[in-house]
Protein backbone atom coordinates (compact mmCIF):
# COMPACT_ATOMS: atom_id res chain seq x y z
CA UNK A 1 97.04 357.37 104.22
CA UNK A 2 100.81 357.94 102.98
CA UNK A 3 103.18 358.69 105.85
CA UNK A 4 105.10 361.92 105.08
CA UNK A 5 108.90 361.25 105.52
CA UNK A 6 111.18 363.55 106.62
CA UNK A 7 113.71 365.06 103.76
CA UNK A 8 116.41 367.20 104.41
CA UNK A 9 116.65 370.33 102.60
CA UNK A 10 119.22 368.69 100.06
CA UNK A 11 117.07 366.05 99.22
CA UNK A 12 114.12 368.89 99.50
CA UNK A 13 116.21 370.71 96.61
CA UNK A 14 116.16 367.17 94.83
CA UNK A 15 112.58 366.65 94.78
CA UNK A 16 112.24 370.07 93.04
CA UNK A 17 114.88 369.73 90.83
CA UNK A 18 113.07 366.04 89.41
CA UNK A 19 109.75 367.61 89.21
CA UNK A 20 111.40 370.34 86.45
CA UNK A 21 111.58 373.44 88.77
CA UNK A 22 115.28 375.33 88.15
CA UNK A 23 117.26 375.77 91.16
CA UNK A 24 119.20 379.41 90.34
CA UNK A 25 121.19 379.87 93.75
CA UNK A 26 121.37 376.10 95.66
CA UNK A 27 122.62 378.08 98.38
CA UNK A 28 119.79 381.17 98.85
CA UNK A 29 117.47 378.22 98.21
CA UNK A 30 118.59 376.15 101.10
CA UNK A 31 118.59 379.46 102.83
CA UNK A 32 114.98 380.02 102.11
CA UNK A 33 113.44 376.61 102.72
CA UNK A 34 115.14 376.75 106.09
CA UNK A 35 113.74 379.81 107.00
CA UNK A 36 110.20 379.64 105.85
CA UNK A 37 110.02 376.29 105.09
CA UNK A 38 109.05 373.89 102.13
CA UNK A 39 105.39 373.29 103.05
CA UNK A 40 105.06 377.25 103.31
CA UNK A 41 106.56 378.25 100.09
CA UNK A 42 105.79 375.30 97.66
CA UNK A 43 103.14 373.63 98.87
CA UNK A 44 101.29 377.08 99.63
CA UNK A 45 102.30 378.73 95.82
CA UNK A 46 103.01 376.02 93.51
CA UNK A 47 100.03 375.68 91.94
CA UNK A 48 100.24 378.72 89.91
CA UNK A 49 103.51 377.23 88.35
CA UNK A 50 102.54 373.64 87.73
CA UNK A 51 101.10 371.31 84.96
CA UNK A 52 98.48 369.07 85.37
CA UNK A 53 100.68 366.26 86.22
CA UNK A 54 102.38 368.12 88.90
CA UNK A 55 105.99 369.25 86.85
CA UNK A 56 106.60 372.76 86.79
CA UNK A 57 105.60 374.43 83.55
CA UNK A 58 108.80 375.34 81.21
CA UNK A 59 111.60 378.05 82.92
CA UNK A 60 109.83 377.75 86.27
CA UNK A 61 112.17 379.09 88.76
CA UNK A 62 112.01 378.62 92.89
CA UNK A 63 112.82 382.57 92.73
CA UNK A 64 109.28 382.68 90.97
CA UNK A 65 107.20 381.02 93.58
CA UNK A 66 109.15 382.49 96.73
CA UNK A 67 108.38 386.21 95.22
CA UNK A 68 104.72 384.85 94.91
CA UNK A 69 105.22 384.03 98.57
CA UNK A 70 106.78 387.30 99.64
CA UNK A 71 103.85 388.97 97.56
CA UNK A 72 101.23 387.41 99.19
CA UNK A 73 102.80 387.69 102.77
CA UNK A 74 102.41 391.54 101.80
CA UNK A 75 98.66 391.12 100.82
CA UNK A 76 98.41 388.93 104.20
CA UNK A 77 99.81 392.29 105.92
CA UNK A 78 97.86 394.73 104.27
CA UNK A 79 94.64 392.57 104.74
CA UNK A 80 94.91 392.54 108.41
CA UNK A 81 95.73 396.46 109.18
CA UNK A 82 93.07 397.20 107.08
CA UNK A 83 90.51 395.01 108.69
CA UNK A 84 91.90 396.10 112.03
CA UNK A 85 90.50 399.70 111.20
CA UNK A 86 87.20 398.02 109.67
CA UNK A 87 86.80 396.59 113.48
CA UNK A 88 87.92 399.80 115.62
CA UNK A 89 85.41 401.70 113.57
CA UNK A 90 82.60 399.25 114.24
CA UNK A 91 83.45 399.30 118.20
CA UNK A 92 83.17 403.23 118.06
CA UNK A 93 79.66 402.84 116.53
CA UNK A 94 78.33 400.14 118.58
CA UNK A 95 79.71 401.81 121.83
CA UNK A 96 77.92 405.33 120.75
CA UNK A 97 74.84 403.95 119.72
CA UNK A 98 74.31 401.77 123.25
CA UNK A 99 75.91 404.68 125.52
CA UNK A 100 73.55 407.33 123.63
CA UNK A 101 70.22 404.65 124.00
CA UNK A 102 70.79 403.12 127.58
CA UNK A 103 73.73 405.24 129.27
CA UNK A 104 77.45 404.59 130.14
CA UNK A 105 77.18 402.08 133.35
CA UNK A 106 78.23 398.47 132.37
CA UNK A 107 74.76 397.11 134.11
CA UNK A 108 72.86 399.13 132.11
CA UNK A 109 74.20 398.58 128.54
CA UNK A 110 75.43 394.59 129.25
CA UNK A 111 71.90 394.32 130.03
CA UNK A 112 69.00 391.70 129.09
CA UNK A 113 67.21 394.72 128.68
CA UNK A 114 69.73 395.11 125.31
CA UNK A 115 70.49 391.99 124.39
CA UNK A 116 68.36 388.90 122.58
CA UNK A 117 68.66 385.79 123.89
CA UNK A 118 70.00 383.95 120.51
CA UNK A 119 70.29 380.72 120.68
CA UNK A 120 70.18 377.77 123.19
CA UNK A 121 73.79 376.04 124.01
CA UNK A 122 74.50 372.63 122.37
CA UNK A 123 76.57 372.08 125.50
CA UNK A 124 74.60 374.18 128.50
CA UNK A 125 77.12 374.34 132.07
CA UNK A 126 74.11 374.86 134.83
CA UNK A 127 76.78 375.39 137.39
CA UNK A 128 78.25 378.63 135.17
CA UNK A 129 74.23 379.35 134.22
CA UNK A 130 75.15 379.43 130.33
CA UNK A 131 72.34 378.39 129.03
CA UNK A 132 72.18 380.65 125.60
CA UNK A 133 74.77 382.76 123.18
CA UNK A 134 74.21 385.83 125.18
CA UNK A 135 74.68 384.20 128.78
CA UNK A 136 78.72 383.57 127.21
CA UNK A 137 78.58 387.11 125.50
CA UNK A 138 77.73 388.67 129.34
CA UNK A 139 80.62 386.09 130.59
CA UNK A 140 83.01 387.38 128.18
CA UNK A 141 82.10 391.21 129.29
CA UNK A 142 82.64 390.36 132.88
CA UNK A 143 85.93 388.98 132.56
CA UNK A 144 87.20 392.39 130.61
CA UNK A 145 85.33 394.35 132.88
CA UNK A 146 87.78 392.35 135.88
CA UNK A 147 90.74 392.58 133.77
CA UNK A 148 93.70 394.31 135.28
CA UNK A 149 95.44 395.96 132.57
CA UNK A 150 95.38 399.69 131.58
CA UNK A 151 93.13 401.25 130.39
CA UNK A 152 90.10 398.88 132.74
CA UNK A 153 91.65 398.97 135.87
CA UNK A 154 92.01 402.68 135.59
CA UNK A 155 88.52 403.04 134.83
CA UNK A 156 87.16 400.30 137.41
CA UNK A 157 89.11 401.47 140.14
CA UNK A 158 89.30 405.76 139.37
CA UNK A 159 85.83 406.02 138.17
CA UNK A 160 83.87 402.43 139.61
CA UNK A 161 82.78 402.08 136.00
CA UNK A 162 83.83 400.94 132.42
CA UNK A 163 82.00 402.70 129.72
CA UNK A 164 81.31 400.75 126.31
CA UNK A 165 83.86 402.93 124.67
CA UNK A 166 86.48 401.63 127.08
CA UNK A 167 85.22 397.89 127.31
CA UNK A 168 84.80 397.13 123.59
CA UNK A 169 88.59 398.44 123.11
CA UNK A 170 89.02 394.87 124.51
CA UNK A 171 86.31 392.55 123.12
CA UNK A 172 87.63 390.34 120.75
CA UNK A 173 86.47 390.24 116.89
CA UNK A 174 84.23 386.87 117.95
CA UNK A 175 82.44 389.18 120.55
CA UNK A 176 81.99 391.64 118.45
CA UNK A 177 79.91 389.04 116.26
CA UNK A 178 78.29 388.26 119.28
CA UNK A 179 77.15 391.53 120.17
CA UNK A 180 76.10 392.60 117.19
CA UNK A 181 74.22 389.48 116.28
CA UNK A 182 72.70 390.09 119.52
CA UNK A 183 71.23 392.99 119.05
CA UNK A 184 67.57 394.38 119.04
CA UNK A 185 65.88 395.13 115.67
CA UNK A 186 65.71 398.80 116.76
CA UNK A 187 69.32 399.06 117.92
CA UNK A 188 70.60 397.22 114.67
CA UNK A 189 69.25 399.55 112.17
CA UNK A 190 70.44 402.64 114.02
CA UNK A 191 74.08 401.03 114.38
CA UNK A 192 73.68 400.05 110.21
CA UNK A 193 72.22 403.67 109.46
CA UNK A 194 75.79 404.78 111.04
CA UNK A 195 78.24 402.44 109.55
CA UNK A 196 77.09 402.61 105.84
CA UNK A 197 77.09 406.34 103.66
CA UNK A 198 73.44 407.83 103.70
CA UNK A 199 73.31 407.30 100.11
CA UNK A 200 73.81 403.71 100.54
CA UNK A 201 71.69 403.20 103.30
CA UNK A 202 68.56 404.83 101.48
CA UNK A 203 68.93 402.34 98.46
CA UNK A 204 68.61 399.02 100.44
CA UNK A 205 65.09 398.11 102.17
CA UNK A 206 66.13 397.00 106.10
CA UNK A 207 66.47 393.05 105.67
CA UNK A 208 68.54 394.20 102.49
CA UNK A 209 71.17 396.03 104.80
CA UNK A 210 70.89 392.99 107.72
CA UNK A 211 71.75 391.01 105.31
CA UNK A 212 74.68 392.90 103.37
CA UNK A 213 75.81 394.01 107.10
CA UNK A 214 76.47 389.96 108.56
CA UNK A 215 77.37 389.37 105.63
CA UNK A 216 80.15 391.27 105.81
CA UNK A 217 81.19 390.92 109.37
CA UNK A 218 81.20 387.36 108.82
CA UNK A 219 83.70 387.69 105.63
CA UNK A 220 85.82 390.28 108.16
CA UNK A 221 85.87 387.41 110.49
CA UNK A 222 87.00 384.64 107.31
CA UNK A 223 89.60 386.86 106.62
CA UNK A 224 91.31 387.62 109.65
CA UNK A 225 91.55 384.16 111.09
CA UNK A 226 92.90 383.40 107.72
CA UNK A 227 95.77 386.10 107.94
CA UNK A 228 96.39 385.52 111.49
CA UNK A 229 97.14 381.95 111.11
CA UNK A 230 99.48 382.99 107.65
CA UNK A 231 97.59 380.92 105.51
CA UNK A 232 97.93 382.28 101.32
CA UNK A 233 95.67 385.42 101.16
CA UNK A 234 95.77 386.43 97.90
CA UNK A 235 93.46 384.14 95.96
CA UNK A 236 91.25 382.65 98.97
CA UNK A 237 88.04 382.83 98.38
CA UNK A 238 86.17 381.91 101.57
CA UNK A 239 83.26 378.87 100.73
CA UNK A 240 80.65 381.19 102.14
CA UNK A 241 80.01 384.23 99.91
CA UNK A 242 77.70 387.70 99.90
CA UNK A 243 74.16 386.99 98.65
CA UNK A 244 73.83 389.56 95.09
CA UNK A 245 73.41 392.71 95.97
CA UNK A 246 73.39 394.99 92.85
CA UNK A 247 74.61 397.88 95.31
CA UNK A 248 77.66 395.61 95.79
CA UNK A 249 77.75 393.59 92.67
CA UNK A 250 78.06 396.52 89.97
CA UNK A 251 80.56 397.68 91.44
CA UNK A 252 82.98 395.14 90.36
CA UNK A 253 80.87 394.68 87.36
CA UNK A 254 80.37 390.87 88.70
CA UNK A 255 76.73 389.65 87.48
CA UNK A 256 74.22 387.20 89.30
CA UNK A 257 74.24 385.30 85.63
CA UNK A 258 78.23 384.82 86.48
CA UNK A 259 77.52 383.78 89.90
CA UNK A 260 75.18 380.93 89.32
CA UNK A 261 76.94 379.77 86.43
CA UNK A 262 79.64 379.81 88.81
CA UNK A 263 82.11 381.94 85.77
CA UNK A 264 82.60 384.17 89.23
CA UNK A 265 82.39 383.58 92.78
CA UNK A 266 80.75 386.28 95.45
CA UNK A 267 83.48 386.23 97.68
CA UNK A 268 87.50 387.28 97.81
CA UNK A 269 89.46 390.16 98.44
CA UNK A 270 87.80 392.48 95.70
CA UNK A 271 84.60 391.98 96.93
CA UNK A 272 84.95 392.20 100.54
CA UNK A 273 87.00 395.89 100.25
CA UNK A 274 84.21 396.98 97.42
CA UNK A 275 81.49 395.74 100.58
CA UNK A 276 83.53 397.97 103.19
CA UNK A 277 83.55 401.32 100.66
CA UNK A 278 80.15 401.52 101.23
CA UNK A 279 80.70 402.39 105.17
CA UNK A 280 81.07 405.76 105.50
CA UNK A 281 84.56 405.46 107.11
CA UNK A 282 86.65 404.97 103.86
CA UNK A 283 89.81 404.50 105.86
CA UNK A 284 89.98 400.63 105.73
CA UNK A 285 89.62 400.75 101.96
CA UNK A 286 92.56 403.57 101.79
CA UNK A 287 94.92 401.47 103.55
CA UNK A 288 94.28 398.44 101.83
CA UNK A 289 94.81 399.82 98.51
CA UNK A 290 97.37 401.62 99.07
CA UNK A 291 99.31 399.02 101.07
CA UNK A 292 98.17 396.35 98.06
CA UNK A 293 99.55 398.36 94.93
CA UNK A 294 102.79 399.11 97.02
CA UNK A 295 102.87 395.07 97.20
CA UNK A 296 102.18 394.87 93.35
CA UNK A 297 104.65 397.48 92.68
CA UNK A 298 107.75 395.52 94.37
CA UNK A 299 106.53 392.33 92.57
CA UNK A 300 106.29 393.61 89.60
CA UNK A 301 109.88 395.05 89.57
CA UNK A 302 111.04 391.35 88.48
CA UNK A 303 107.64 389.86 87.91
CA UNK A 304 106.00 392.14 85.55
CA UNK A 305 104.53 389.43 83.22
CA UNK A 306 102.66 387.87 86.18
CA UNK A 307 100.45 390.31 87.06
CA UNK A 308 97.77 389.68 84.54
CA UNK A 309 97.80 386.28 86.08
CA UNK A 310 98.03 387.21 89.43
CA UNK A 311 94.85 389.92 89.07
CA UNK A 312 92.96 387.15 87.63
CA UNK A 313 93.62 384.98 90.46
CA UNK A 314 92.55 387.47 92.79
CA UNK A 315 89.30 388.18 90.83
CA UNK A 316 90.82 391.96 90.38
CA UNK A 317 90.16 394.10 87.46
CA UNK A 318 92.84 393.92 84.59
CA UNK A 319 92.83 397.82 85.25
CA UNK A 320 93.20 397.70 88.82
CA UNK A 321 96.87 398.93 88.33
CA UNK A 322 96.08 401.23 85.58
């Protein structure tokens, strides 16, 4: 392994300056790396920019990979608001569809009587009885069910219960999984049957729409760790990808063929918003697009000529802008 030696930002500037990238404003640059830092900015964008033996192609400016930066910190942005909907949406459905089926007490819908077992610990604790993935699931409720901020404590100490409504406000995206994944057959399909449009629903066979539905919760789950750690967002393609689904698939006009052949890959950005327009809460979708052509709209002020690049990167229609 090569140690990596500390470099000032001078000699930081240097480095880019010998490996043919032109330095505009020595000063804003300095300002920049400082800020954000080199590993951020270059290491994160330059790839875009570079030849195959790592110079920077001809009239390759740092202003063009720190707007690629800013760009994508905007995709980052409008990624995670819009997935934050996706997830308050699937609370409301999963808290509705367990207080309708087994009532509004915590003991009754945390309950063996709801929840699978799934699957044995690697690591079992017989002191803290977790044995399986739903004995940490039902230690996970109990903690927010003892937390002491508003609105539990309200609810725990006014009415001597949480309802599912109020609990899952808390659970955390990984719990979510959990619960979900934990699920009965019975319960599953009724939850699905209320997250996806009727006319979507009615096209897919039930191990079709368990499939699509994971599928997509796991991707949800890919891409907010991914934003909420501010690692690049706008051409990550997760290694995991959506099995072909030609409800999904022809929408973005993306083939099996391409798939296999790997020309395409069943994953990214495009995919996973096309995968939430077929819940029937469109909201997540709205906000993304309209938060991700604002984005394109201030980078292509300067930056015009690297959209087509940029789309393609992104495995986004050449029309997407259109």
């Amino acid at each position: 392994m090569t140690e990596k030696i500390f470099k000032s930002i001078t000699e930081q500037i240097e480095l880019l300056k010998s490996k043919g990238l032109i330095i505009i404003d020595e000063a804003d640059t300095a300002s920049k790396l400082s800020d954000f830092g080199y590993y951020e900015i270059i290491n994160g964008y330059r790839t875009t920019f570079r030849n195959d033996d790592k110079t920077y192609k001809r009239g390759t400016t740092f202003d063009d990979i720190f707007a690629l930066y800013y760009f994508d910190s905007k995709v980052r942005a409008a990624t995670m608001l819009a997935l934050e909907h996706a997830e308050a949406f699937l609370k409301q459905k999963l808290a509705y569809t367990l207080a309708e089926k087994y009532g509004t007490k915590f003991e009754d819908y945390i309950s063996k009587n709801v929840f699978k077992t799934g699957n044995k610990l690697k690591y079992p604790n017989k002191s803290k009885h977790l044995f399986t993935d739903r004995d940490l699931f039902f230690r996970e409720m109990l903690k927010i069910k003892e937390d002491d901020t508003h609105p539990i404590k309200h609810y725990r100490t006014t009415h001597e219960n949480i309802p599912p409504w109020i609990l899952f406000k808390k659970m955390s995206f990984g719990n979510l999984r959990y619960a979900i994944s934990l699920l009965r057959s019975e319960d599953k399909k009724i939850l699905i049957q209320r997250v996806y449009e009727s006319e979507v629903f009615n096209k897919l066979n039930i191990q079709e729409h368990f499939t699509l539905f994971s599928e997509t919760i796991k991707m949800i789950n890919e891409y907010r760790n991914r934003a909420a750690h501010g690692s690049r967002m706008y051409n990550f393609f997760p290694d995991f990808s959506y099995t072909y689904t030609p409800v999904l698939h022809d929408k973005v006009g993306l083939s099996k063929t391409a798939i296999v052949k790997k020309k395409a890959k069943s994953s990214g950005l495009n995919l996973l918003f096309t995968s939430l327009s077929l819940w029937s809460n469109r909201y997540p979708c709205y906000v993304f697009e309209k938060d991700l052509k604002s984005a394109f709209k201030g980078y292509s002020t300067k930056w015009s000529n690297q959209i087509p690049l940029v789309l393609e990167e992104m495995q986004f229609p050449k029309s997407y802008l259109d």
